[in-house]
N, C-alpha and C. Protein backbone atom coordinates (compact mmCIF):
# COMPACT_ATOMS: atom_id res chain seq x y z
N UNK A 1 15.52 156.34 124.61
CA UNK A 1 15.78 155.37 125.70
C UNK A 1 15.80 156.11 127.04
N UNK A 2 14.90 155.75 128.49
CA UNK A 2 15.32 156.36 129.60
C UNK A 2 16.40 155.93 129.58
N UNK A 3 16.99 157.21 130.71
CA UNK A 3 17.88 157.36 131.40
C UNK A 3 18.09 155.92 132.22
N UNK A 4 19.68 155.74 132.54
CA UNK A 4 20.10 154.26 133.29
C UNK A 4 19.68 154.85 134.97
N UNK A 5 19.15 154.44 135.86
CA UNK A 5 18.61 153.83 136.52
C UNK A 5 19.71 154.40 137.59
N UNK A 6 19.72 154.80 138.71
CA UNK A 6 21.27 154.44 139.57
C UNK A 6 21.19 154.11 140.73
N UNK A 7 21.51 153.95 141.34
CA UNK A 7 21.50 152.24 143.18
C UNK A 7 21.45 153.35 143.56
N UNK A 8 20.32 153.10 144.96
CA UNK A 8 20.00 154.11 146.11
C UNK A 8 21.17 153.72 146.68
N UNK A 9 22.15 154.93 147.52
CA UNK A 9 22.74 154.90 148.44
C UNK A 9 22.26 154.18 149.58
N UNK A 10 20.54 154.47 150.34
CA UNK A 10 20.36 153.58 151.08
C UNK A 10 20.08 152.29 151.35
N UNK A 11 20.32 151.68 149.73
CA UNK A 11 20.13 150.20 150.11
C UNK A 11 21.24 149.15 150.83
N UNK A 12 22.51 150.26 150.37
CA UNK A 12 23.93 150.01 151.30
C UNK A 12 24.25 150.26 152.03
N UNK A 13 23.44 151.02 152.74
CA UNK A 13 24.03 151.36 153.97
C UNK A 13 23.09 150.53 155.21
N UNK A 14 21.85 150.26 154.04
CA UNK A 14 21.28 148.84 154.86
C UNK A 14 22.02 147.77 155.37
N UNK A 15 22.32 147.19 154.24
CA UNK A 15 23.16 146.03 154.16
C UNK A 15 24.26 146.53 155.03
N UNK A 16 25.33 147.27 155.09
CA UNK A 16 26.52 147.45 155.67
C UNK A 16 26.40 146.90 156.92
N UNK A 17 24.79 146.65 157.55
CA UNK A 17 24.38 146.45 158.86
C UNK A 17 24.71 145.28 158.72
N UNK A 18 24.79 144.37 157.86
CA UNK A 18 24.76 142.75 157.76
C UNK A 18 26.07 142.16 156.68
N UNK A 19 26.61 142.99 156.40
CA UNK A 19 27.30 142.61 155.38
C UNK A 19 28.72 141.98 155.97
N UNK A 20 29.23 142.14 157.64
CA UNK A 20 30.15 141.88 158.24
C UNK A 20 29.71 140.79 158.82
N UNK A 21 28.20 139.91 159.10
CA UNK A 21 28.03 138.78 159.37
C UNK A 21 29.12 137.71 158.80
N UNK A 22 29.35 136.58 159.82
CA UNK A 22 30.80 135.93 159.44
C UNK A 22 30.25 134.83 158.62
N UNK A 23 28.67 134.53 158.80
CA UNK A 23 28.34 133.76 157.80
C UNK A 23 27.97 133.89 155.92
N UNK A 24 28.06 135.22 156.18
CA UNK A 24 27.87 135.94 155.26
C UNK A 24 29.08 135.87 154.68
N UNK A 25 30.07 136.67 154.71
CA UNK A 25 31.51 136.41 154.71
C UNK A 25 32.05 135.77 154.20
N UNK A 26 31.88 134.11 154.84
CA UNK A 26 32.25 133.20 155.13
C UNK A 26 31.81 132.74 153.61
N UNK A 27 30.58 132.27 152.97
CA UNK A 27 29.55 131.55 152.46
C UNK A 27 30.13 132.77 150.59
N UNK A 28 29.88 133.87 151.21
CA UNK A 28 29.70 134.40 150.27
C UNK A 28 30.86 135.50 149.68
N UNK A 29 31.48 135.99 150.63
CA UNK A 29 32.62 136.85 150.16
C UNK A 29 34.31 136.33 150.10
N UNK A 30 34.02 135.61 151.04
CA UNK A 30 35.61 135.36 151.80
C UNK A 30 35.89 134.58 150.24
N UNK A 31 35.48 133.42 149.88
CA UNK A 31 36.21 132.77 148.64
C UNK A 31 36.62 133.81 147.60
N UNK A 32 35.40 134.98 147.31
CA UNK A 32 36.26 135.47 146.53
C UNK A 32 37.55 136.51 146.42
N UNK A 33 37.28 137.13 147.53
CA UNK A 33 38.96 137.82 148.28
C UNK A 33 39.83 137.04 148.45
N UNK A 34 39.99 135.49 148.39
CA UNK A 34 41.19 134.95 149.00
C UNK A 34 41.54 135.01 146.75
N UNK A 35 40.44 134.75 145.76
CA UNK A 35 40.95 134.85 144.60
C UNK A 35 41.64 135.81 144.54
N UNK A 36 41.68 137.12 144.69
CA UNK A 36 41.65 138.24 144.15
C UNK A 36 43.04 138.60 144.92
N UNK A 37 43.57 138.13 146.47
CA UNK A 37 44.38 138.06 146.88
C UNK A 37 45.86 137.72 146.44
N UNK A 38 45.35 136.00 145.40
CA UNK A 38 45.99 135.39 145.02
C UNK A 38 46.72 136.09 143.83
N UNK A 39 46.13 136.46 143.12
CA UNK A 39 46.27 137.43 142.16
C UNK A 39 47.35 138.72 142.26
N UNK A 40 46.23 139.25 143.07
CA UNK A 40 47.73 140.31 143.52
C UNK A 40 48.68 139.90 143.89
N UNK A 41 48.75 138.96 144.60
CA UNK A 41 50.41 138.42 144.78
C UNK A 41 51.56 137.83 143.72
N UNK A 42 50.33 136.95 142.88
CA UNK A 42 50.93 136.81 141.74
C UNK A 42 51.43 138.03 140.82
N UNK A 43 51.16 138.77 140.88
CA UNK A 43 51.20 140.31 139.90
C UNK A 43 52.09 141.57 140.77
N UNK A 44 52.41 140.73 141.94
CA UNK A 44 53.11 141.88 142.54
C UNK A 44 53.05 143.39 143.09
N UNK A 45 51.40 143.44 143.01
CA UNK A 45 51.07 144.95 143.37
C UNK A 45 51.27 145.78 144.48
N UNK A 46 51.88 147.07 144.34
CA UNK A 46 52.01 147.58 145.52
C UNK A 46 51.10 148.70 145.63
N UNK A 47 50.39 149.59 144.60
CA UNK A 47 49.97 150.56 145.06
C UNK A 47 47.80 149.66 144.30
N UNK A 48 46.97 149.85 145.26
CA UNK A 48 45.93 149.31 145.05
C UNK A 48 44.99 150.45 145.06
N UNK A 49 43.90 150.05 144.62
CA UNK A 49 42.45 150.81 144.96
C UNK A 49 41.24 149.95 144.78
N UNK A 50 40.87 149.69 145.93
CA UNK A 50 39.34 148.93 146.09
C UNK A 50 38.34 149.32 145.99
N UNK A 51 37.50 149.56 144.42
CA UNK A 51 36.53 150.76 143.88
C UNK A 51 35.14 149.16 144.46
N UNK A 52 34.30 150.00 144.94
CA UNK A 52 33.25 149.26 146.01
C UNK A 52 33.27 148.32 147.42
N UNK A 53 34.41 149.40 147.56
CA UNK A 53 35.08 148.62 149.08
C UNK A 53 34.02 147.97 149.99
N UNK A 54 32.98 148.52 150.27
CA UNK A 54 32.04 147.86 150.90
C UNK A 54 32.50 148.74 152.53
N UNK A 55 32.27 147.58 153.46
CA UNK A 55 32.74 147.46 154.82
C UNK A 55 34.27 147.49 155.45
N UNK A 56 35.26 147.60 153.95
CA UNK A 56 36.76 147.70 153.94
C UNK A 56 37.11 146.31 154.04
N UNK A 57 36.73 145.19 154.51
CA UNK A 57 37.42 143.96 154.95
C UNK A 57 38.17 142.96 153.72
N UNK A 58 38.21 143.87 152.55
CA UNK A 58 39.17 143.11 151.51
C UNK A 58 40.11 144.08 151.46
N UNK A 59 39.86 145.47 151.01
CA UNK A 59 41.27 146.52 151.92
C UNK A 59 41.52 146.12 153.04
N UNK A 60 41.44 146.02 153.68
CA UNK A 60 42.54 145.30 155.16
C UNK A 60 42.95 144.18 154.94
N UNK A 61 42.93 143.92 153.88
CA UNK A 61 43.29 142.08 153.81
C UNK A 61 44.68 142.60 153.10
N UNK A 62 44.00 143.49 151.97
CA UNK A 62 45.23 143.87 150.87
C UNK A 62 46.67 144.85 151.86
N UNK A 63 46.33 145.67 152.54
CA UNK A 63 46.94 146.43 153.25
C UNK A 63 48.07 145.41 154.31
N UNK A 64 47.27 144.30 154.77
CA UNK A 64 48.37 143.70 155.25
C UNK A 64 49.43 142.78 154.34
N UNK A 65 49.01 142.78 153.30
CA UNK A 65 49.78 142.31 152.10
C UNK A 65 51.22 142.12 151.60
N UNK A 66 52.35 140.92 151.85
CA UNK A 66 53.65 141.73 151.84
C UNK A 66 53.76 142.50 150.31
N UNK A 67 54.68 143.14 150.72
CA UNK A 67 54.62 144.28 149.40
C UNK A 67 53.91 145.39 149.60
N UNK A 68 52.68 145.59 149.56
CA UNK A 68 51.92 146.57 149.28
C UNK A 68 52.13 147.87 149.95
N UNK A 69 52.29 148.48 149.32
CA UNK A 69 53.22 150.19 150.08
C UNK A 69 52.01 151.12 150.31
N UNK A 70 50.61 150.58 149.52
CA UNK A 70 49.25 151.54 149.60
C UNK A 70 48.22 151.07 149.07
N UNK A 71 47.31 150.96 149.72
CA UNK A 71 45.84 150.44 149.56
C UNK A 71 44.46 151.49 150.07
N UNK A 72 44.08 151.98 149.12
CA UNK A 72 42.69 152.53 149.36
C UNK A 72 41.50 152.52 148.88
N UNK A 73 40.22 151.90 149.57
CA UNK A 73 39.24 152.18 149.70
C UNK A 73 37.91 153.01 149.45
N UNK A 74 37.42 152.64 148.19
CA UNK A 74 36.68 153.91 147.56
C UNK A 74 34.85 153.25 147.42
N UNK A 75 34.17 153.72 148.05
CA UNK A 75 32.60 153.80 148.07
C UNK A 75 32.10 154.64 147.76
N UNK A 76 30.50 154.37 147.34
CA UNK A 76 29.62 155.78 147.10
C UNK A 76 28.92 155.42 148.64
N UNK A 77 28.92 154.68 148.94
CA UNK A 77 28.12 154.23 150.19
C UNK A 77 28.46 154.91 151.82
N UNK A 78 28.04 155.92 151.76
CA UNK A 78 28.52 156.69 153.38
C UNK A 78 28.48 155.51 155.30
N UNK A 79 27.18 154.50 154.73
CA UNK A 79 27.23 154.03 155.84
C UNK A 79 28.29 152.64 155.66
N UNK A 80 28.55 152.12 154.68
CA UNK A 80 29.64 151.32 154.07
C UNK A 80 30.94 151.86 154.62
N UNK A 81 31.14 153.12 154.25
CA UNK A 81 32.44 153.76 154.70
C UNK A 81 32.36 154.34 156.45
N UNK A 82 31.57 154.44 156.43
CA UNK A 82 31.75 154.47 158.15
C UNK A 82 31.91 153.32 158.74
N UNK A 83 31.20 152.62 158.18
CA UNK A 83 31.42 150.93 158.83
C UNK A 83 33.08 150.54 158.71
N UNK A 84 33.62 150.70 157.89
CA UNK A 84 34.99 150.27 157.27
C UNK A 84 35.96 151.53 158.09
N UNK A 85 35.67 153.09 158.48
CA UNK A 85 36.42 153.29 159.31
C UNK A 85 35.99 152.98 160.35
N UNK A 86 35.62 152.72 161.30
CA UNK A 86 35.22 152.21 162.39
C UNK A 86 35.70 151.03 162.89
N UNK A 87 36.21 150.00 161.71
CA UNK A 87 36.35 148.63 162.01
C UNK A 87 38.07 148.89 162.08
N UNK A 88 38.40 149.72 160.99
CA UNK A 88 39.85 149.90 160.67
C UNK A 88 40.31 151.53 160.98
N UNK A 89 40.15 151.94 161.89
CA UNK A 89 40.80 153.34 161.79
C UNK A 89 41.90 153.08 161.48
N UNK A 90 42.37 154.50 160.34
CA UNK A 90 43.81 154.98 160.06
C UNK A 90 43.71 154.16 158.40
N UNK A 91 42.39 153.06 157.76
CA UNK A 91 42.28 152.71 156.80
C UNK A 91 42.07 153.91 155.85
N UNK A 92 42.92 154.18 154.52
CA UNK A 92 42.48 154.87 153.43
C UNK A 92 41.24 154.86 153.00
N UNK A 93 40.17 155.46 152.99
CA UNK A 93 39.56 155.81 152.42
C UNK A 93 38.65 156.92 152.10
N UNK A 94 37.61 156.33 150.69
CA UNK A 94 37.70 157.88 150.07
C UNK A 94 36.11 157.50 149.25
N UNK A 95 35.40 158.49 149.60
CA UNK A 95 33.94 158.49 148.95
C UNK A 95 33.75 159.06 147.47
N UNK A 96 33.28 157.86 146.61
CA UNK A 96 33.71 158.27 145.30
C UNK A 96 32.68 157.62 144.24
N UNK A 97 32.34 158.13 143.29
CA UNK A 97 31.56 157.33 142.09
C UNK A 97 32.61 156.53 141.15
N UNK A 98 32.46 155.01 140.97
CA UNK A 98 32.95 154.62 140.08
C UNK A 98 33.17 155.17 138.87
N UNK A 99 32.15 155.83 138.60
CA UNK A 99 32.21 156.48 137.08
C UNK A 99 32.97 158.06 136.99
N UNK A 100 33.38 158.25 138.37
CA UNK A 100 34.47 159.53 137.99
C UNK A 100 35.11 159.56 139.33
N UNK A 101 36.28 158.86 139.33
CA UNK A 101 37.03 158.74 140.57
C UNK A 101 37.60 159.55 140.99
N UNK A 102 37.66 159.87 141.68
CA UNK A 102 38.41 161.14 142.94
C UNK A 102 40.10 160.93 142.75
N UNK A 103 40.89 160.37 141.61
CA UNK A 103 42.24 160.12 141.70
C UNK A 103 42.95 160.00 140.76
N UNK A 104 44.17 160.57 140.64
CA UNK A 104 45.01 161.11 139.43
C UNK A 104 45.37 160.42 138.71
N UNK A 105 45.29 160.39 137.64
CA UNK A 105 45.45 159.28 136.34
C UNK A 105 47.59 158.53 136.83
N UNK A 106 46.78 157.22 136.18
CA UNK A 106 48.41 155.87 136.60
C UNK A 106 48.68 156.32 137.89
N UNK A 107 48.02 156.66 138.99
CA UNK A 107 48.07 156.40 140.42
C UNK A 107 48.43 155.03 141.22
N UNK A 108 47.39 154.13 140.45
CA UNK A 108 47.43 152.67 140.97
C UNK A 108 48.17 151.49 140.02
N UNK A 109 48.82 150.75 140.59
CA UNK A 109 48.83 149.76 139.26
C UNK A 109 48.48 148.52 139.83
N UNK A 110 47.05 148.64 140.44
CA UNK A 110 46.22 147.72 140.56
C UNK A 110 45.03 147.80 140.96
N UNK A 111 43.81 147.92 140.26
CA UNK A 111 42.25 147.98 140.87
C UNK A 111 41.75 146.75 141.11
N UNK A 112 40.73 146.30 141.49
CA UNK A 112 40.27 145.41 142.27
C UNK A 112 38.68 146.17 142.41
N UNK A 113 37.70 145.35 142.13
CA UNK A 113 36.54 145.38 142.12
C UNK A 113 35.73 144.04 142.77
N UNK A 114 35.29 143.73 143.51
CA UNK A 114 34.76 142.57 144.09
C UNK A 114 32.88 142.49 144.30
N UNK A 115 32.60 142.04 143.68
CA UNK A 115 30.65 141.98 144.40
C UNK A 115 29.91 143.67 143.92
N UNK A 116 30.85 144.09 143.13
CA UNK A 116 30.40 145.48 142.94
C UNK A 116 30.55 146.46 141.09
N UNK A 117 30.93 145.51 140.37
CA UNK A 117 30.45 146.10 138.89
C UNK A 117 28.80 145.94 138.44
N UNK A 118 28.33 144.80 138.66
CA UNK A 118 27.68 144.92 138.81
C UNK A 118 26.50 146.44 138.73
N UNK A 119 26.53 146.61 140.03
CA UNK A 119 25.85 147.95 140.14
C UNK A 119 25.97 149.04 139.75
N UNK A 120 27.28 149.27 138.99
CA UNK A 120 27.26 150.42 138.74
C UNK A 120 26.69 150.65 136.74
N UNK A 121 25.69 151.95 137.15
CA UNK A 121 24.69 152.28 135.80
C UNK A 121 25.68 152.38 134.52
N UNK A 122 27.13 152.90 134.23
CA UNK A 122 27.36 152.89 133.08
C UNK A 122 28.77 151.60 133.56
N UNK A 123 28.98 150.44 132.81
CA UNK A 123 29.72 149.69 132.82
C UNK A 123 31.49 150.22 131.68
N UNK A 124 30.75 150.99 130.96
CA UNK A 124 31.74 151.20 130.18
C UNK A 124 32.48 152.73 130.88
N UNK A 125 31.80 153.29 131.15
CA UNK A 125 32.40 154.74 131.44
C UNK A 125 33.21 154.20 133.17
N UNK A 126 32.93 153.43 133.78
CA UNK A 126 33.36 153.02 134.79
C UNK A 126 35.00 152.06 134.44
N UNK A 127 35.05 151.26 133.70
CA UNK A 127 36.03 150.75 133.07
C UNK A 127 37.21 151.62 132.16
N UNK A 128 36.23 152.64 131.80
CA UNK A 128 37.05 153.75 131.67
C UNK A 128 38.02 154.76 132.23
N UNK A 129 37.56 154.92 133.42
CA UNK A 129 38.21 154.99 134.58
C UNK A 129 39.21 154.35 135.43
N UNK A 130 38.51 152.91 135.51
CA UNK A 130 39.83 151.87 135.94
C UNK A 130 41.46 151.80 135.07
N UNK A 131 41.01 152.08 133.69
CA UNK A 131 41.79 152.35 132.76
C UNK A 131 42.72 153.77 133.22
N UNK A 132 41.93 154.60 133.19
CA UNK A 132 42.41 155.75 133.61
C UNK A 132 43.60 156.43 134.69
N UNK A 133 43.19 155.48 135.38
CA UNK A 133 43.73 155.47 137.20
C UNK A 133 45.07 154.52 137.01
N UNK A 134 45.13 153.60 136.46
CA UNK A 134 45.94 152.62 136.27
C UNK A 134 47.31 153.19 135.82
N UNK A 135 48.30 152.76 136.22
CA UNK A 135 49.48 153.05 135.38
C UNK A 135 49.62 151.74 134.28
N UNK A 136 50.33 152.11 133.41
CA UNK A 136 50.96 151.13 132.17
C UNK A 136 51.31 149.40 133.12
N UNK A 137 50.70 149.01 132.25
CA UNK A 137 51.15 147.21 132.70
C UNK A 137 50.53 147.25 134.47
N UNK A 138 49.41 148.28 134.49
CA UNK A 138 49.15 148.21 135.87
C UNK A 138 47.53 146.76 135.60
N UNK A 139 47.34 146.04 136.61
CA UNK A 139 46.14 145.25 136.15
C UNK A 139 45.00 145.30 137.52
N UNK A 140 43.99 144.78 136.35
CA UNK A 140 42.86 145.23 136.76
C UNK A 140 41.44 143.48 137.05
N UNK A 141 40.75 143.93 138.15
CA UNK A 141 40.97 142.32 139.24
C UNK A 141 38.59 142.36 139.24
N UNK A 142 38.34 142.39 138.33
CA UNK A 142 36.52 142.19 138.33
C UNK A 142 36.24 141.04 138.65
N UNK A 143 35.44 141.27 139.68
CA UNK A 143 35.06 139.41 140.13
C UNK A 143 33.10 140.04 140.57
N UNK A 144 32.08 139.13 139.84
CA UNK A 144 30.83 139.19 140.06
C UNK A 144 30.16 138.30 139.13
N UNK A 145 29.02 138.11 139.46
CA UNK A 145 28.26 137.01 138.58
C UNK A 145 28.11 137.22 137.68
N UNK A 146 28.54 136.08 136.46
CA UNK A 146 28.41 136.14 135.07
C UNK A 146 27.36 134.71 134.70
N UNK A 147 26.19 135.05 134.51
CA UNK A 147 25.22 133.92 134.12
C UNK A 147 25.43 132.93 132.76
N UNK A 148 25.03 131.90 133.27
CA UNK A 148 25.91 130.83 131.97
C UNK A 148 25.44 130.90 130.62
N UNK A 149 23.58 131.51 131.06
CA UNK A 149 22.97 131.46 129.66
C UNK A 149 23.30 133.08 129.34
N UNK A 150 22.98 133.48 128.39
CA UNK A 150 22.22 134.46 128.20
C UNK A 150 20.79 135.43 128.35
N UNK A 151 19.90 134.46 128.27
CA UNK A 151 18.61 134.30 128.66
C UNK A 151 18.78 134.98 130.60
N UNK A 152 19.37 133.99 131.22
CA UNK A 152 19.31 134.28 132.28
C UNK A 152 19.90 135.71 132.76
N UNK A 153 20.82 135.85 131.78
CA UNK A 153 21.42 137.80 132.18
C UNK A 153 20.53 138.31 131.15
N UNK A 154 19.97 138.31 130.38
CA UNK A 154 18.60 139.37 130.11
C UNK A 154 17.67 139.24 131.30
N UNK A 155 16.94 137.93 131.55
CA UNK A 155 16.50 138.23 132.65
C UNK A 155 16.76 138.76 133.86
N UNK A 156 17.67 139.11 134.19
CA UNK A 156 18.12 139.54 135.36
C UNK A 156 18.03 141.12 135.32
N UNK A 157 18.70 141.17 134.27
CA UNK A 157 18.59 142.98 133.98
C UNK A 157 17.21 143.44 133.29
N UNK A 158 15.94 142.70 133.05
CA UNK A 158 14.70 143.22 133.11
C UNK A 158 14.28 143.50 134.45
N UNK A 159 14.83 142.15 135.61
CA UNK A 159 13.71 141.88 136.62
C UNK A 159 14.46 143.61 137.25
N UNK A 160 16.00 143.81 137.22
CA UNK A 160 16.13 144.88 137.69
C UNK A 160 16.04 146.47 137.53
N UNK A 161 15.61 146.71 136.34
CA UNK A 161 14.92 147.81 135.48
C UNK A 161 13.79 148.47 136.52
N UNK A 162 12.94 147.01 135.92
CA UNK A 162 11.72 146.94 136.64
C UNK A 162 11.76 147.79 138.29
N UNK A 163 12.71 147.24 139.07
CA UNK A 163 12.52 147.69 140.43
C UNK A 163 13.25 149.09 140.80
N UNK A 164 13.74 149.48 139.13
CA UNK A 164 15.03 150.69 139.50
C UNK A 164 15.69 150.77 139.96
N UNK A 165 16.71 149.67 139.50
CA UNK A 165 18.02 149.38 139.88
C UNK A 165 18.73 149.36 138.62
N UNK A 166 19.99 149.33 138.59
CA UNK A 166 21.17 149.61 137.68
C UNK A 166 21.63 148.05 137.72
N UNK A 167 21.41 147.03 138.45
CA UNK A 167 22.26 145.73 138.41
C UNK A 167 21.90 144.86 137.01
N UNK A 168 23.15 144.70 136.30
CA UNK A 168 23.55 143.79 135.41
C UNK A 168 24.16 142.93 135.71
N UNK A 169 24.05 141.23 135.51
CA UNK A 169 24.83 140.83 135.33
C UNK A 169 25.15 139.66 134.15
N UNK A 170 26.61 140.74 133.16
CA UNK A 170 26.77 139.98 131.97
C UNK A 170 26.91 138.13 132.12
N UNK A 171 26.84 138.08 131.23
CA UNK A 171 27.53 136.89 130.74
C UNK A 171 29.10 136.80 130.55
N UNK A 172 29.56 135.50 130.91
CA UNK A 172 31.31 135.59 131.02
C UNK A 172 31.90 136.49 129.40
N UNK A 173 31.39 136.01 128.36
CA UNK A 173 31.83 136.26 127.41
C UNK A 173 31.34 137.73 126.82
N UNK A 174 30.25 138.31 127.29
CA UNK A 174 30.08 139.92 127.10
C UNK A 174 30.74 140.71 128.17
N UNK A 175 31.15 139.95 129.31
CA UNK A 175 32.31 141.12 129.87
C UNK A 175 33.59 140.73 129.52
N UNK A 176 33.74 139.97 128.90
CA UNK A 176 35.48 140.02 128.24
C UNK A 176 35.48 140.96 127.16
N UNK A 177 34.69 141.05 126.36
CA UNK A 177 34.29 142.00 125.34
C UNK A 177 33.87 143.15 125.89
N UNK A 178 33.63 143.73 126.93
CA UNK A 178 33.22 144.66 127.64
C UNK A 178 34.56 145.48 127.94
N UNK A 179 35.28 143.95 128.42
CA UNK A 179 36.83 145.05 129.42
C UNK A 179 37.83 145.23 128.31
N UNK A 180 37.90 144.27 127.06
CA UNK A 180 38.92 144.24 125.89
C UNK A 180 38.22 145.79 124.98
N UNK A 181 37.18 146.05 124.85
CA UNK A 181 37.09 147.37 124.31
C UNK A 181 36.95 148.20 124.86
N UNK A 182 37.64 148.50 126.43
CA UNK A 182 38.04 149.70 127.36
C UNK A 182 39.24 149.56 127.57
N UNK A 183 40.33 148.48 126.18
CA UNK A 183 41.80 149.07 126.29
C UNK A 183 42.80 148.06 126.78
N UNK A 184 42.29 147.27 127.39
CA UNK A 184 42.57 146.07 128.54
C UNK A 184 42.59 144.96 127.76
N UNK A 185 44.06 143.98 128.25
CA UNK A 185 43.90 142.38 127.73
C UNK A 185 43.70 141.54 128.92
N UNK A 186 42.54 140.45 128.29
CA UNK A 186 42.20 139.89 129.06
C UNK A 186 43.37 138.79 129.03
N UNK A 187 43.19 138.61 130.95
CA UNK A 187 44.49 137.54 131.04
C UNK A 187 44.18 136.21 131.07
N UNK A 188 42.75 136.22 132.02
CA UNK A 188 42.28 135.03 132.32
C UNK A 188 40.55 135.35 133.16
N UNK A 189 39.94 134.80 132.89
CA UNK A 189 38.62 134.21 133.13
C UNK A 189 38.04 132.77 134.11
N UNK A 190 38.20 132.96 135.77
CA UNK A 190 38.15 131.48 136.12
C UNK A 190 36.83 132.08 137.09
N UNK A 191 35.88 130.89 137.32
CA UNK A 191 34.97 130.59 137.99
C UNK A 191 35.33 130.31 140.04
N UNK A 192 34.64 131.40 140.32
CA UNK A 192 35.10 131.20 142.01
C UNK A 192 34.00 130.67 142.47
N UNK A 193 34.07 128.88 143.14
CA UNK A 193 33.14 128.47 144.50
C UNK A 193 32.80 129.09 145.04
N UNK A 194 31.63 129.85 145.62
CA UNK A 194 31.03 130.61 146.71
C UNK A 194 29.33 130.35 146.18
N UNK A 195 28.75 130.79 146.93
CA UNK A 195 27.16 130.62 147.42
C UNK A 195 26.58 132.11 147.25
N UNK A 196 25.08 132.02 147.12
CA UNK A 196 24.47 130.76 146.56
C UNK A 196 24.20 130.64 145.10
N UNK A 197 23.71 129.72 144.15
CA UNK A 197 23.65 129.23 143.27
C UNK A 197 25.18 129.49 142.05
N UNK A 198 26.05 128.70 142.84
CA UNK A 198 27.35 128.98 142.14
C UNK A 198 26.99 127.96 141.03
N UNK A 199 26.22 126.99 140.69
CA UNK A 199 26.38 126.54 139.45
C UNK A 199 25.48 127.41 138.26
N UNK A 200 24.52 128.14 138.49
CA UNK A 200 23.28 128.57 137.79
C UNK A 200 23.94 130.04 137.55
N UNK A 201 24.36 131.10 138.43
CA UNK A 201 25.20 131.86 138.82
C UNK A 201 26.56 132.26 138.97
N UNK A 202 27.55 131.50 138.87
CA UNK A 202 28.61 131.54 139.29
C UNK A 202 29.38 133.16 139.45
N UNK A 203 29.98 133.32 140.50
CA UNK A 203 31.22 134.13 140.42
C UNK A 203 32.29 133.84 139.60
N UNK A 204 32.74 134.57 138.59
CA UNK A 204 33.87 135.20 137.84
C UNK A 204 34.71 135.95 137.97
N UNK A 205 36.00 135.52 138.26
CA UNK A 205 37.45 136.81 138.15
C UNK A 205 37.45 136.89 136.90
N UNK A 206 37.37 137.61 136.80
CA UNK A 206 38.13 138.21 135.24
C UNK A 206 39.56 139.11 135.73
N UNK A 207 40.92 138.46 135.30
CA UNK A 207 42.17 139.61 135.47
C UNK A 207 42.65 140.28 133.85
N UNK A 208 42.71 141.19 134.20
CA UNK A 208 43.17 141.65 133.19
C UNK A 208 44.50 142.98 132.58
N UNK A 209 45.23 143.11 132.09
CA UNK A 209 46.24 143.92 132.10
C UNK A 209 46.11 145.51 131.09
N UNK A 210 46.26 146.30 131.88
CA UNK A 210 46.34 148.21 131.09
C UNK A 210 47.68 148.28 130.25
N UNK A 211 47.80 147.37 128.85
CA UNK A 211 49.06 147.60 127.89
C UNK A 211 49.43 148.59 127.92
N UNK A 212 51.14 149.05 128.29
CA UNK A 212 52.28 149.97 128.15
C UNK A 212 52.25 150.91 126.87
């Protein structure tokens, strides 16, 4: 079997140029940070890590958070992370591969992933990590498109092979089975409104908890 495939750094640092558009935002990100928000509050987290922070603007959301004593910010994306200090000086962050994080095991007892499992080439060795980083009863916050068929997430991960890219995106029920055999109980599985093709497509939180 080749080798998995792995996301040019510069296709993000493209985007980083557009990714702070408010319609963009607005249409496409903001619904699912206000989920993921909700969550943490419900769960009480104080120490976070936002593995594909992007532009930072869901770390700054979390950072102003009551409770939260620490929130940081982790990209492979250099122009992503300049964008995000720039917008937020004095914001944590830290340039890092999902698949081997820059941070000391039960550090966080809460990760948060948004618009960004997806891309990364090994899904399991990355979850492995989230695991890793986590302290006991610490939980863990995946939100990205899970296609309704099957058919349609094979297709997706041919059309992206093809162009040499690493993007998958499972089906709801192969990433519950994905995050439950990296250690993790799943808590809950809900569908987030946002654009475009949220019925064909939809966004998925998946929350889930690192058992004691």
């Amino acid at each position: 079997m080749s080798p998995e495939p792995r996301p040019d750094p510069w296709l993000f640092d493209l985007w980083s140029r557009f990714y702070d558009a408010p319609w963009v935002q607005r249409l496409t990100y903001r619904p699912v940070q206000d989920a993921v928000l909700a969550e943490l509050r419900a769960g009480g987290a104080t120490r976070v890590l936002d593995v594909g922070c992007g532009t930072g603007l869901l770390t700054r959301r979390i950072a102003r958070e009551p409770g939260v004593e620490a929130v940081v910010g982790c990209d492979f994306s250099t122009g992503m992370l300049r964008r995000a200090a720039h917008n937020a000086p004095g914001l944590l962050l830290a340039r890092g591969d999902a698949l081997q994080l820059p941070f000391a095991s039960g550090r966080f007892d809460a990760v948060v992933s948004t618009e960004a499992f997806h891309w990364f080439p090994d899904p399991d060795a990355a979850l492995a990590e989230f695991h890793r980083v986590l302290a006991p009863h610490g939980r863990l916050l995946v939100a990205l498109v899970n296609p309704r068929a099957e058919w349609l997430s094979g297709a997706t991960r041919t059309l992206s092979r093809w162009l040499g890219e690493p993007l998958r995106w499972p089906t709801r029920d192969r990433l519950r089975a994905r995050v439950e055999k990296a250690g993790f109980r799943v808590e809950s599985q809900r569908a987030v409104f946002r654009l475009p093709a949220p019925w064909v497509f939809p966004c998925v939180l998946t929350a889930a908890e690192r058992p004691g």
